[in-house]
PDB file of N, CA and C in Angstrom:
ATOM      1  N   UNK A   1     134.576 -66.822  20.158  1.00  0.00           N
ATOM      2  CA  UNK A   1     133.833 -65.737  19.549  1.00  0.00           C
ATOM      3  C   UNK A   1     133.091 -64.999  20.655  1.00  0.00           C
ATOM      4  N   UNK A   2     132.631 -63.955  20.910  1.00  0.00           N
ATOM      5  CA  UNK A   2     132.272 -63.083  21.734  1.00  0.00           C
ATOM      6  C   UNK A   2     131.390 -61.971  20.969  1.00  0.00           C
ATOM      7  N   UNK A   3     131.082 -61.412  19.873  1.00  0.00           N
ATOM      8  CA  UNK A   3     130.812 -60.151  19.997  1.00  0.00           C
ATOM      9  C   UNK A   3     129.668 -60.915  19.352  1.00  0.00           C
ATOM     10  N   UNK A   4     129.389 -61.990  18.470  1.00  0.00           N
ATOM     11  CA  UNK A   4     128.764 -62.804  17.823  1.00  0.00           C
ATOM     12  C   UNK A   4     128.108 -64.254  18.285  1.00  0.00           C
ATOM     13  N   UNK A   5     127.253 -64.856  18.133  1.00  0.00           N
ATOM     14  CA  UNK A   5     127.129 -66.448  18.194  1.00  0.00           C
ATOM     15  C   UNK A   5     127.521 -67.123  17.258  1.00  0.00           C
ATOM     16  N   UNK A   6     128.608 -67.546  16.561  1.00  0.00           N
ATOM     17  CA  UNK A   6     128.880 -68.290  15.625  1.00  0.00           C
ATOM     18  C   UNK A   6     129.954 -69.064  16.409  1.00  0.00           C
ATOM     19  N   UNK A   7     129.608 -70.311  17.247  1.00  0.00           N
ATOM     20  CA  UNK A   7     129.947 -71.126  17.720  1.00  0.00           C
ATOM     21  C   UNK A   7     129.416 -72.264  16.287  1.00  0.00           C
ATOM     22  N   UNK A   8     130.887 -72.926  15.903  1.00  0.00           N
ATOM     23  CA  UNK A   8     131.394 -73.773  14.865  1.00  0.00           C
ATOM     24  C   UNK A   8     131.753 -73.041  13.729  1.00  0.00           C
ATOM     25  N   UNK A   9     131.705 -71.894  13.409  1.00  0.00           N
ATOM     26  CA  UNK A   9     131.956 -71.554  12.398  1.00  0.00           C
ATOM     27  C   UNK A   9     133.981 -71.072  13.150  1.00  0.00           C
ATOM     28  N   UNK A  10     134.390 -71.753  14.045  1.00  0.00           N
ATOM     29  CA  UNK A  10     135.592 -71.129  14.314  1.00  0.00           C
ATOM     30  C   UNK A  10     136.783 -71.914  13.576  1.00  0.00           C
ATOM     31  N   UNK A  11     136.595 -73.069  13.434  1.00  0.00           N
ATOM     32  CA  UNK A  11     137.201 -73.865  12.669  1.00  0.00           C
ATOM     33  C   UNK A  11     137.537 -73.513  10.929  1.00  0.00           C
ATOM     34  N   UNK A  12     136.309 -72.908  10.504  1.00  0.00           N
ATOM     35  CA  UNK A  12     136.021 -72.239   9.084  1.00  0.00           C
ATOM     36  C   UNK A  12     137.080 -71.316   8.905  1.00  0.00           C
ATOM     37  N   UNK A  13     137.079 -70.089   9.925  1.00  0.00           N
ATOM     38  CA  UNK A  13     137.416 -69.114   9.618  1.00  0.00           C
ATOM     39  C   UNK A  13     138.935 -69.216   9.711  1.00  0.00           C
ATOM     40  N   UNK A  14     139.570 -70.250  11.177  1.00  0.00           N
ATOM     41  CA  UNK A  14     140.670 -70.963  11.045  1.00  0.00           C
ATOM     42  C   UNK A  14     141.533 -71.011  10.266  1.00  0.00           C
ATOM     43  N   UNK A  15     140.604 -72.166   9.331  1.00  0.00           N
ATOM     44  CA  UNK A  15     141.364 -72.927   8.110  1.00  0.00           C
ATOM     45  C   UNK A  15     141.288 -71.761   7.280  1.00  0.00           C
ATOM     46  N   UNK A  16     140.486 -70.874   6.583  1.00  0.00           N
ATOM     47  CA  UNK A  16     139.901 -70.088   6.225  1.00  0.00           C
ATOM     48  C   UNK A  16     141.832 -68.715   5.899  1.00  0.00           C
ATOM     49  N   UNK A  17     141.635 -68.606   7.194  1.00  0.00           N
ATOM     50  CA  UNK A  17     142.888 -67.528   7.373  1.00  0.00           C
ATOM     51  C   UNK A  17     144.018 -68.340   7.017  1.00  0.00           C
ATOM     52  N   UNK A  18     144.483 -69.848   7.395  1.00  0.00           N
ATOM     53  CA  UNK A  18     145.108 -70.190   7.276  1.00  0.00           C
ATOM     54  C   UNK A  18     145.617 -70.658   5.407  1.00  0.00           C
ATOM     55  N   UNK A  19     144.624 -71.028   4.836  1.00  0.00           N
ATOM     56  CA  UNK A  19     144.609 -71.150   3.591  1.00  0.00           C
ATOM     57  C   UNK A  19     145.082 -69.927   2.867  1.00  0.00           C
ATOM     58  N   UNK A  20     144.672 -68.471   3.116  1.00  0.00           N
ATOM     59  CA  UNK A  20     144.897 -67.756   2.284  1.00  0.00           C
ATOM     60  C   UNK A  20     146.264 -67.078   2.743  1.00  0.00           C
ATOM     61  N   UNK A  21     146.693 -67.088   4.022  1.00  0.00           N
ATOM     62  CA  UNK A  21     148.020 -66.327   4.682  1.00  0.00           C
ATOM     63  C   UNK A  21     149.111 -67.741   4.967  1.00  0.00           C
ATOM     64  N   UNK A  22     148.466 -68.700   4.464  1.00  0.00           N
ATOM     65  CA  UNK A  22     150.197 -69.628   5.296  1.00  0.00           C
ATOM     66  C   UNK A  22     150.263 -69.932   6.136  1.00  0.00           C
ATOM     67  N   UNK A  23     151.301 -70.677   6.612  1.00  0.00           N
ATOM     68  CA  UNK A  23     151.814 -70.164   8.005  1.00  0.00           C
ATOM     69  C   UNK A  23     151.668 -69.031   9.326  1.00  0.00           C
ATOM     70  N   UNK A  24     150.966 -69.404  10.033  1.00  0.00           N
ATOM     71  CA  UNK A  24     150.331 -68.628  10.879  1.00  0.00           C
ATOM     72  C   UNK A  24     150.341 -68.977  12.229  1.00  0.00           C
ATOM     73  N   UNK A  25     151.024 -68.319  13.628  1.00  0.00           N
ATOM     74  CA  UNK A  25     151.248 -68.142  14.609  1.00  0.00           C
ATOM     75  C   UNK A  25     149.578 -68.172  15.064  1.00  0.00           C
ATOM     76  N   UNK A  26     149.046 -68.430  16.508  1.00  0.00           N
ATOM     77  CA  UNK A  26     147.980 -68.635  17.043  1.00  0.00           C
ATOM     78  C   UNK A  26     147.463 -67.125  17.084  1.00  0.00           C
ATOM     79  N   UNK A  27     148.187 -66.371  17.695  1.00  0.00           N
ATOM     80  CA  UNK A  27     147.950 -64.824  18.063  1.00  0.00           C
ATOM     81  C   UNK A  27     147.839 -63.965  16.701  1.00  0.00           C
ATOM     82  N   UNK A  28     148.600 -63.918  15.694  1.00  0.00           N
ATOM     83  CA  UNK A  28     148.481 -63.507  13.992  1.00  0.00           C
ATOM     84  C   UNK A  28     147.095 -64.104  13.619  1.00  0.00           C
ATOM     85  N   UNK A  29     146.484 -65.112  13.816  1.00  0.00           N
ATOM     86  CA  UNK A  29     145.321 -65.482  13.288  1.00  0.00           C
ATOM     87  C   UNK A  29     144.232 -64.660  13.901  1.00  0.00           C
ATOM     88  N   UNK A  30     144.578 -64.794  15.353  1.00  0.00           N
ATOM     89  CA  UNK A  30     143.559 -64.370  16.016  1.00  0.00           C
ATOM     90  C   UNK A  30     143.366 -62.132  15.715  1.00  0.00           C
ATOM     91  N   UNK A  31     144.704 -61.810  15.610  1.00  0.00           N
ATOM     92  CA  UNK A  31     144.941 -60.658  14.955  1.00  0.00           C
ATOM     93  C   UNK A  31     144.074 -60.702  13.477  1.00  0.00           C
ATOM     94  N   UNK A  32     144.412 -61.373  12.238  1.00  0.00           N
ATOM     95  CA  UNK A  32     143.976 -61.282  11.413  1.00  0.00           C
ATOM     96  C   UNK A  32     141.992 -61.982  11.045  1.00  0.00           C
ATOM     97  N   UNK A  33     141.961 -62.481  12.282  1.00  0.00           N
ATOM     98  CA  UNK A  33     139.943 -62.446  11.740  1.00  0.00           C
ATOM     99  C   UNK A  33     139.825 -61.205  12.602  1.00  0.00           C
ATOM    100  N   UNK A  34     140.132 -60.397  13.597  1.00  0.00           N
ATOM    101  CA  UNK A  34     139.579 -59.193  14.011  1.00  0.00           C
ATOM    102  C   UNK A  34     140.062 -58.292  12.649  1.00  0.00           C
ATOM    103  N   UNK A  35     140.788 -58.182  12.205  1.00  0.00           N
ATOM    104  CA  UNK A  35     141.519 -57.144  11.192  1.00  0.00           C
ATOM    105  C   UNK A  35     140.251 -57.212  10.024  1.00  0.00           C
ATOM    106  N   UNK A  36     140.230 -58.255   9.403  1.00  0.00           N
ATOM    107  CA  UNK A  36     139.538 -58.582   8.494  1.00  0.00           C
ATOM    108  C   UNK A  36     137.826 -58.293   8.700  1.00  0.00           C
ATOM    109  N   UNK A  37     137.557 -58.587  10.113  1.00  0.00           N
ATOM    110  CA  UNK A  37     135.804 -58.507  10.249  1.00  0.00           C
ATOM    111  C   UNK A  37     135.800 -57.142  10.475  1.00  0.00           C
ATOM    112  N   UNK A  38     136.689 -56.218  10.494  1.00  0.00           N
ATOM    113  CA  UNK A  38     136.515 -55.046  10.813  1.00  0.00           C
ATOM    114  C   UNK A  38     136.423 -54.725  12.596  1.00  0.00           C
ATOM    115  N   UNK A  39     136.668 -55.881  13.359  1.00  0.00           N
ATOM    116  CA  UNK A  39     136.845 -55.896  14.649  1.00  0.00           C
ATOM    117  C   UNK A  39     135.485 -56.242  15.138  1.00  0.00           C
ATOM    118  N   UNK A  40     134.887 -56.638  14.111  1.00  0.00           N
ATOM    119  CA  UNK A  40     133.040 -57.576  14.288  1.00  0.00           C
ATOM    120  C   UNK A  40     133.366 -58.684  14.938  1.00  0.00           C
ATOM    121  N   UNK A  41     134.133 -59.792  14.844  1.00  0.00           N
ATOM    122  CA  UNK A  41     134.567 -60.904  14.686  1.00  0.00           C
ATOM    123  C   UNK A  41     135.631 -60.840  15.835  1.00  0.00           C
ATOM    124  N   UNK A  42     135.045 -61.434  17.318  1.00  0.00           N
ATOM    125  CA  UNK A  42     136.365 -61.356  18.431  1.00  0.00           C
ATOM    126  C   UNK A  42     136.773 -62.753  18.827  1.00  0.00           C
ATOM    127  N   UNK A  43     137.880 -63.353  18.568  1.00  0.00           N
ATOM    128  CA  UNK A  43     138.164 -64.517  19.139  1.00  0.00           C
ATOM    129  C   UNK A  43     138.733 -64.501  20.367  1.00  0.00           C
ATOM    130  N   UNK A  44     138.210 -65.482  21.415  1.00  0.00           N
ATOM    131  CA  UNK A  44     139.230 -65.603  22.561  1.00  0.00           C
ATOM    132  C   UNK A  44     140.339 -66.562  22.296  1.00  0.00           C
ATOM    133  N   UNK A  45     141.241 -66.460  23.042  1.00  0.00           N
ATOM    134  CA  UNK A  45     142.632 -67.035  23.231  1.00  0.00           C
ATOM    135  C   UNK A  45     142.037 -68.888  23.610  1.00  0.00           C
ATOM    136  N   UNK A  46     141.090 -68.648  24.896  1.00  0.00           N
ATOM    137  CA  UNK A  46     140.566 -69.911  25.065  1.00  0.00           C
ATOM    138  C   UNK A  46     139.810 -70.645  24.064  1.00  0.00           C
ATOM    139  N   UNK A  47     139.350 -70.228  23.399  1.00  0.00           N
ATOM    140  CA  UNK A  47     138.564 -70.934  21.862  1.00  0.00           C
ATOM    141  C   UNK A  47     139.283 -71.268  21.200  1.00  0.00           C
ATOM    142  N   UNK A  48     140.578 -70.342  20.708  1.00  0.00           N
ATOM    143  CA  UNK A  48     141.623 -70.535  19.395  1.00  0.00           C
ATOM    144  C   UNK A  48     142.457 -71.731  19.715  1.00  0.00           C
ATOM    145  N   UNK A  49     142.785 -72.370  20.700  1.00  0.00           N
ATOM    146  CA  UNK A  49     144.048 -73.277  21.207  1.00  0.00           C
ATOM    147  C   UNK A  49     143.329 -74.682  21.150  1.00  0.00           C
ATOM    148  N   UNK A  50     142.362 -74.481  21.360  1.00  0.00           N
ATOM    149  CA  UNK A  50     141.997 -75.842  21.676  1.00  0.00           C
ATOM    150  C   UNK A  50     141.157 -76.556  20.407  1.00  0.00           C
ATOM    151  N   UNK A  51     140.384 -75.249  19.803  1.00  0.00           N
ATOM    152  CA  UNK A  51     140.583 -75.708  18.106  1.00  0.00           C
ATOM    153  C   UNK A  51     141.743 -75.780  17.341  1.00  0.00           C
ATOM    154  N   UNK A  52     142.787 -75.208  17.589  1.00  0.00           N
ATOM    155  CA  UNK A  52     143.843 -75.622  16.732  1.00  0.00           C
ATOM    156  C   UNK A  52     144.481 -76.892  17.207  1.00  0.00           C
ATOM    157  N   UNK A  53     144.406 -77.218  18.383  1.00  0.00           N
ATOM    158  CA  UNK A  53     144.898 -78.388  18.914  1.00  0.00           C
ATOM    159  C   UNK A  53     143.585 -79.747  18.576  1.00  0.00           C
ATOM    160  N   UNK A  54     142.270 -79.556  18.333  1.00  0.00           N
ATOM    161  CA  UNK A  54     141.657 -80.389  17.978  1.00  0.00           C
ATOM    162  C   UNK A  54     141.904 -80.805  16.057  1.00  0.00           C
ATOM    163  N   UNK A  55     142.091 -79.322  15.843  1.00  0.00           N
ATOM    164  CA  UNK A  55     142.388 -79.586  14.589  1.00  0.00           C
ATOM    165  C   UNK A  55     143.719 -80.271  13.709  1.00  0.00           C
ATOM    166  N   UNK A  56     144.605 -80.109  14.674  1.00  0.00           N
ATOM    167  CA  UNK A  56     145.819 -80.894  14.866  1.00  0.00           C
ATOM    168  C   UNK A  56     146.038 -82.114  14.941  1.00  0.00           C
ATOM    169  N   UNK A  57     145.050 -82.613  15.803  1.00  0.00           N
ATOM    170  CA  UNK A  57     144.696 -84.357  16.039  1.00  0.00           C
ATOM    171  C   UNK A  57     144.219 -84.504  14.831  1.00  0.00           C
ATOM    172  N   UNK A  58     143.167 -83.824  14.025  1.00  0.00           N
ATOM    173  CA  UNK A  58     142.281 -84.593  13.193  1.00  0.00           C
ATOM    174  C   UNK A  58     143.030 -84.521  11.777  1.00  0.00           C
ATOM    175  N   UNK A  59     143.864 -83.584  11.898  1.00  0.00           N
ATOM    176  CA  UNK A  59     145.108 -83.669  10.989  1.00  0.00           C
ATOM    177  C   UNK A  59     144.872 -82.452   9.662  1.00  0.00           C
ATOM    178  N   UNK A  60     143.885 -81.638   9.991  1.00  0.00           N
ATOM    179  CA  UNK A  60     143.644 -80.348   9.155  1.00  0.00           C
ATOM    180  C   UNK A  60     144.939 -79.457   9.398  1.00  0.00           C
ATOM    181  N   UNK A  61     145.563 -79.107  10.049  1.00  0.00           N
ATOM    182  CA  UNK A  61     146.564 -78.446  10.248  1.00  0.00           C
ATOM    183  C   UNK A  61     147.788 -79.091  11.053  1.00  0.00           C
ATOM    184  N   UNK A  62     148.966 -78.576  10.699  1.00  0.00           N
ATOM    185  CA  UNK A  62     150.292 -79.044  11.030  1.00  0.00           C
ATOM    186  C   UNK A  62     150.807 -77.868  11.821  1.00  0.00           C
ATOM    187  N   UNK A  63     152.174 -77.986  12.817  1.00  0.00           N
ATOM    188  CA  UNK A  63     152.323 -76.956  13.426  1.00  0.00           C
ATOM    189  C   UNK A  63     153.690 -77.277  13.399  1.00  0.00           C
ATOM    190  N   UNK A  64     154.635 -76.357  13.801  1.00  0.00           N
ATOM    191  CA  UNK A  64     156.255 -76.450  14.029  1.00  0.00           C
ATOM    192  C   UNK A  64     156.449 -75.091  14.774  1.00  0.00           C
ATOM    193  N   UNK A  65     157.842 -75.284  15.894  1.00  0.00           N
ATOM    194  CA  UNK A  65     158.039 -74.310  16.593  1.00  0.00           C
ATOM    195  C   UNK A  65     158.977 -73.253  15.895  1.00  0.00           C
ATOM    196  N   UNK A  66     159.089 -71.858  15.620  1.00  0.00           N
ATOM    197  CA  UNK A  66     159.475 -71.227  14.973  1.00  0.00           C
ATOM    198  C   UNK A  66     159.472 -69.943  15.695  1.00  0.00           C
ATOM    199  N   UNK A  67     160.517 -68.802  14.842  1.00  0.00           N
ATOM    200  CA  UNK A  67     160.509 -67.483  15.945  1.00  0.00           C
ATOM    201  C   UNK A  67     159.674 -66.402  15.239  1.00  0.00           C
ATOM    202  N   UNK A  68     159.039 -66.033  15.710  1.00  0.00           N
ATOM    203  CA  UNK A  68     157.863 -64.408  15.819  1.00  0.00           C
ATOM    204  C   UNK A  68     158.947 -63.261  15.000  1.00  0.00           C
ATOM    205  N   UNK A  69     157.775 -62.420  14.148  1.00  0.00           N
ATOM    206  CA  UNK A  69     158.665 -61.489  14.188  1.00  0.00           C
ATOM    207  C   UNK A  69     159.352 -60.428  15.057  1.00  0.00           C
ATOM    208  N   UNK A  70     158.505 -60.821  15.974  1.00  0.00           N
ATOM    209  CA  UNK A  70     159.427 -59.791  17.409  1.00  0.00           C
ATOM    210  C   UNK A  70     160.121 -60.937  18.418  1.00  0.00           C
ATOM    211  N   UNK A  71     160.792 -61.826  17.513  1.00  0.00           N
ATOM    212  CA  UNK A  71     161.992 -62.684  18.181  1.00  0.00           C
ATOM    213  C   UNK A  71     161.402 -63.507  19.255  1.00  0.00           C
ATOM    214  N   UNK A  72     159.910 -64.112  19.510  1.00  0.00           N
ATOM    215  CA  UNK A  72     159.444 -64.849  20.104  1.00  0.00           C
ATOM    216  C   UNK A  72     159.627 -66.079  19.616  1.00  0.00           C
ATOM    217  N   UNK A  73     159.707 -67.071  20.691  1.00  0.00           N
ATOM    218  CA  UNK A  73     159.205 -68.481  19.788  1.00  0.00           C
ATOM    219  C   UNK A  73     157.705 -68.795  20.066  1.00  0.00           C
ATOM    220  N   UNK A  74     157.462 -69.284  19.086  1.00  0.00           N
ATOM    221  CA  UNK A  74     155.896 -69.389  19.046  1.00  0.00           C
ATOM    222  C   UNK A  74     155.163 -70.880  18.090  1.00  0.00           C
ATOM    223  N   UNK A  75     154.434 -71.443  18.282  1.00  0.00           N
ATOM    224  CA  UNK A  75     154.177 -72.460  17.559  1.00  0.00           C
ATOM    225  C   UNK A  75     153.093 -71.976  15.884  1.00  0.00           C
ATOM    226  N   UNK A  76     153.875 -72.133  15.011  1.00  0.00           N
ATOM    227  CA  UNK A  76     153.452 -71.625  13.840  1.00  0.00           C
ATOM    228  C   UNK A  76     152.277 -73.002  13.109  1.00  0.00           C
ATOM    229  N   UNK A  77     151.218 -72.447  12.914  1.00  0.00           N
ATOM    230  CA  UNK A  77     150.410 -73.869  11.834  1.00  0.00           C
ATOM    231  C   UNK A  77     149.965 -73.279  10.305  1.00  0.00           C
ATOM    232  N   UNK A  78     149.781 -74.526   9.996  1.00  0.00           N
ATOM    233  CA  UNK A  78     149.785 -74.596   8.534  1.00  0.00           C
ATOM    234  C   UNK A  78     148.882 -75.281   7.897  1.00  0.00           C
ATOM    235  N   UNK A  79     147.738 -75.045   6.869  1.00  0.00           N
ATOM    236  CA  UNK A  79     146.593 -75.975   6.637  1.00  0.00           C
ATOM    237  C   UNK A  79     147.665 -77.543   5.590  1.00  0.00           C
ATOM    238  N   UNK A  80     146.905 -78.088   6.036  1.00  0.00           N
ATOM    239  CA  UNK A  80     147.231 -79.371   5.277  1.00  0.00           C
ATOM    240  C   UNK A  80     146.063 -79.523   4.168  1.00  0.00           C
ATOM    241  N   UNK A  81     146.567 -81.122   3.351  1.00  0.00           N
ATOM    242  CA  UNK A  81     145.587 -81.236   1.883  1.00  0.00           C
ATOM    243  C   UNK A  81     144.087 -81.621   2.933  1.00  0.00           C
ATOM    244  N   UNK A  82     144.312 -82.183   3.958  1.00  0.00           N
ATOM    245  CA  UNK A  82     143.428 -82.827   4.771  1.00  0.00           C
ATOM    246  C   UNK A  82     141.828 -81.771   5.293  1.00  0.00           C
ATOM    247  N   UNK A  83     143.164 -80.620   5.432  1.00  0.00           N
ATOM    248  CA  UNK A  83     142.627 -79.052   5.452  1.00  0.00           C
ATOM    249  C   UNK A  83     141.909 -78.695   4.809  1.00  0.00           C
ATOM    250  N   UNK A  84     142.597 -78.127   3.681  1.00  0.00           N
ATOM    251  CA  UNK A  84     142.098 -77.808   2.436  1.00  0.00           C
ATOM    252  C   UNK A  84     140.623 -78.159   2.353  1.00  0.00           C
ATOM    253  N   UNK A  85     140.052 -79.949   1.751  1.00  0.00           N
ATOM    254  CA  UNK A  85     138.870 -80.415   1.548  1.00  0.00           C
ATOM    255  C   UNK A  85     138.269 -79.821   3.486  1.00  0.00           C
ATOM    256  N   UNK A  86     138.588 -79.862   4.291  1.00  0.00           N
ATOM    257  CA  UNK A  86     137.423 -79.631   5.043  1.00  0.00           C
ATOM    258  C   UNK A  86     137.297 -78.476   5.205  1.00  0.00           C
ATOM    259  N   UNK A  87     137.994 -76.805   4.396  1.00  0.00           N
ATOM    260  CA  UNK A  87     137.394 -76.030   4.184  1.00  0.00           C
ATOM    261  C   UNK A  87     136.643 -76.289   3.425  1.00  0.00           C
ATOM    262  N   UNK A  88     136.656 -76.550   2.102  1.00  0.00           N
ATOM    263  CA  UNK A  88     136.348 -77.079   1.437  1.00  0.00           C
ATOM    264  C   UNK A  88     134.040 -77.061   1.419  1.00  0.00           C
ATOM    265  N   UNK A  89     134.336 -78.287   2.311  1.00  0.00           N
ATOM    266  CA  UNK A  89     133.025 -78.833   2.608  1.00  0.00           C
ATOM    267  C   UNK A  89     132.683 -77.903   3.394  1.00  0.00           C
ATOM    268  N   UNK A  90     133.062 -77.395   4.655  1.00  0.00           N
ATOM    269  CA  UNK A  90     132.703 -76.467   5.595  1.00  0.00           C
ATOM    270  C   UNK A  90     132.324 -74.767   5.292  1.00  0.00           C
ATOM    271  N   UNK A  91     132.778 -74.784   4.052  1.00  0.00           N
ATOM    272  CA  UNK A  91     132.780 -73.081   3.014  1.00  0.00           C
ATOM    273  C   UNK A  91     131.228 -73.440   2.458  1.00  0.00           C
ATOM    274  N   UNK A  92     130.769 -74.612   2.188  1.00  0.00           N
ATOM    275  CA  UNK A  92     130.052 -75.300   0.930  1.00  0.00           C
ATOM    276  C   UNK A  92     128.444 -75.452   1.818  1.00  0.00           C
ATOM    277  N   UNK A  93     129.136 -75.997   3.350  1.00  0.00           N
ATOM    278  CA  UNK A  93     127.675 -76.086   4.509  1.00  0.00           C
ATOM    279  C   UNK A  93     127.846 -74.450   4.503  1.00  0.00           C
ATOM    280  N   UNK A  94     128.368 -73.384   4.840  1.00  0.00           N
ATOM    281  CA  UNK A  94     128.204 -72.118   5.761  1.00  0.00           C
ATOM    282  C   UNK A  94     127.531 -71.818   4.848  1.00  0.00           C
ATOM    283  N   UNK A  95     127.465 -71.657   2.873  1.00  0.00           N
ATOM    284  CA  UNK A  95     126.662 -70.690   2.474  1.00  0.00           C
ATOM    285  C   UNK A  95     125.344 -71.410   1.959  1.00  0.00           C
ATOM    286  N   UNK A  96     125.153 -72.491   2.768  1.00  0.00           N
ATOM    287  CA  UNK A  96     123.782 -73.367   2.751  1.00  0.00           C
ATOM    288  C   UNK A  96     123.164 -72.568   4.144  1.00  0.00           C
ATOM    289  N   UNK A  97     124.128 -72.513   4.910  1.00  0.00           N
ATOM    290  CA  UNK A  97     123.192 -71.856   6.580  1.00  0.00           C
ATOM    291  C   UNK A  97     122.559 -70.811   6.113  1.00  0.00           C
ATOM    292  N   UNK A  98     124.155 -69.752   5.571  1.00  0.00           N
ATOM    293  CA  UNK A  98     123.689 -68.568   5.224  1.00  0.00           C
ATOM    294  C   UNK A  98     121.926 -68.591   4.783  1.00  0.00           C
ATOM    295  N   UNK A  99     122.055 -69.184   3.252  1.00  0.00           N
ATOM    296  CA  UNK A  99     121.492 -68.963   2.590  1.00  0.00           C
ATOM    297  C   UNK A  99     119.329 -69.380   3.168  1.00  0.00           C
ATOM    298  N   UNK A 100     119.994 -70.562   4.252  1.00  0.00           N
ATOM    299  CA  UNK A 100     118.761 -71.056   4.636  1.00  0.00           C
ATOM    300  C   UNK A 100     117.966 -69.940   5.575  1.00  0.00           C
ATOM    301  N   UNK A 101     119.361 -69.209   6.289  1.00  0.00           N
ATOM    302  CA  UNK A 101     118.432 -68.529   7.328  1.00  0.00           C
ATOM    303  C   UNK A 101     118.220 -67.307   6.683  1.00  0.00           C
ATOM    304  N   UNK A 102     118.969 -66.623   5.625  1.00  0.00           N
ATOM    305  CA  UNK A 102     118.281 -65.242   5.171  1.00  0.00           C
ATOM    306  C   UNK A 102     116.638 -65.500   4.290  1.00  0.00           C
ATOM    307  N   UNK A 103     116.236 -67.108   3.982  1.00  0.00           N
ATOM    308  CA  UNK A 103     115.326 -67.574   3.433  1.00  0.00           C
ATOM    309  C   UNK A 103     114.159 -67.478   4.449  1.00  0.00           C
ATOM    310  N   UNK A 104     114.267 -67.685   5.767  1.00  0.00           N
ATOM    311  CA  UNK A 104     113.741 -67.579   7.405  1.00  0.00           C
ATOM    312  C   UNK A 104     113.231 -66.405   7.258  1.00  0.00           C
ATOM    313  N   UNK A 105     114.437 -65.240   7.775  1.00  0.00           N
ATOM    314  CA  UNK A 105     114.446 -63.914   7.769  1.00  0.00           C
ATOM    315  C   UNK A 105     113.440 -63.573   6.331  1.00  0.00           C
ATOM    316  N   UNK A 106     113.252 -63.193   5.580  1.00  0.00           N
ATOM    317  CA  UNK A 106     112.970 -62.472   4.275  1.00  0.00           C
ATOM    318  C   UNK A 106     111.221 -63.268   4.295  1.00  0.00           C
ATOM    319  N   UNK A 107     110.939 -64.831   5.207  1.00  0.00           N
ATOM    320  CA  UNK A 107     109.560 -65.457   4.706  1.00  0.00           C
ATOM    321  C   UNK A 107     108.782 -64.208   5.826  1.00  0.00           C
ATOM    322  N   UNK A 108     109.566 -63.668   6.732  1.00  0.00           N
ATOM    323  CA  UNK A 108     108.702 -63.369   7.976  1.00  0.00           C
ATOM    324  C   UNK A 108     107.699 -62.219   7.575  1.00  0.00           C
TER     325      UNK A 108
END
């Protein structure tokens, strides 16, 4: 993330894209949270790989090698049920943050 501090919320938005689009190439994800935040929301290449590869170990997402629509091969992932619940919980903490810090903001 870059344009923002939301260091941990990268995993969220992750699973997040991945849940609602499928199957999703590393670079398409990273395309689709800029698309979606309105270009608020910048992921680096170095952040995205190594959460999807942590998330891989922990078994939230699955991956298989597959071809791009511009005839690349590219490693495609996919949320798992494992996934799922830790959006799940992780959707369930973010609008507790949310909610705690606009409670912060609004006492001042």
């Amino acid at each position: 993330m870059a344009k923002n501090d939301l260091q941990g919320a990268l995993d969220l938005l992750i699973l997040k894209s991945l849940s609602q689009l499928g199957s999703m190439h590393g670079f398409g994800i990273i395309l689709h949270i800029e698309r979606v935040s309105d270009e608020l929301l910048n992921v680096e290449e170095g952040s995205l790989y190594p959460a999807l590869h942590r998330m891989e170990q922990s078994g939230w997402v699955r991956s298989e090698w597959a071809m791009t629509e511009s005839s690349r091969k590219a490693k495609f992932y996919t949320v798992t049920a494992a996934g799922e619940k830790q959006l799940a919980a992780r959707e369930k903490n973010w609008e507790q943050v949310v909610k705690g810090v606009q409670a912060i903001l609004r006492f001042a």
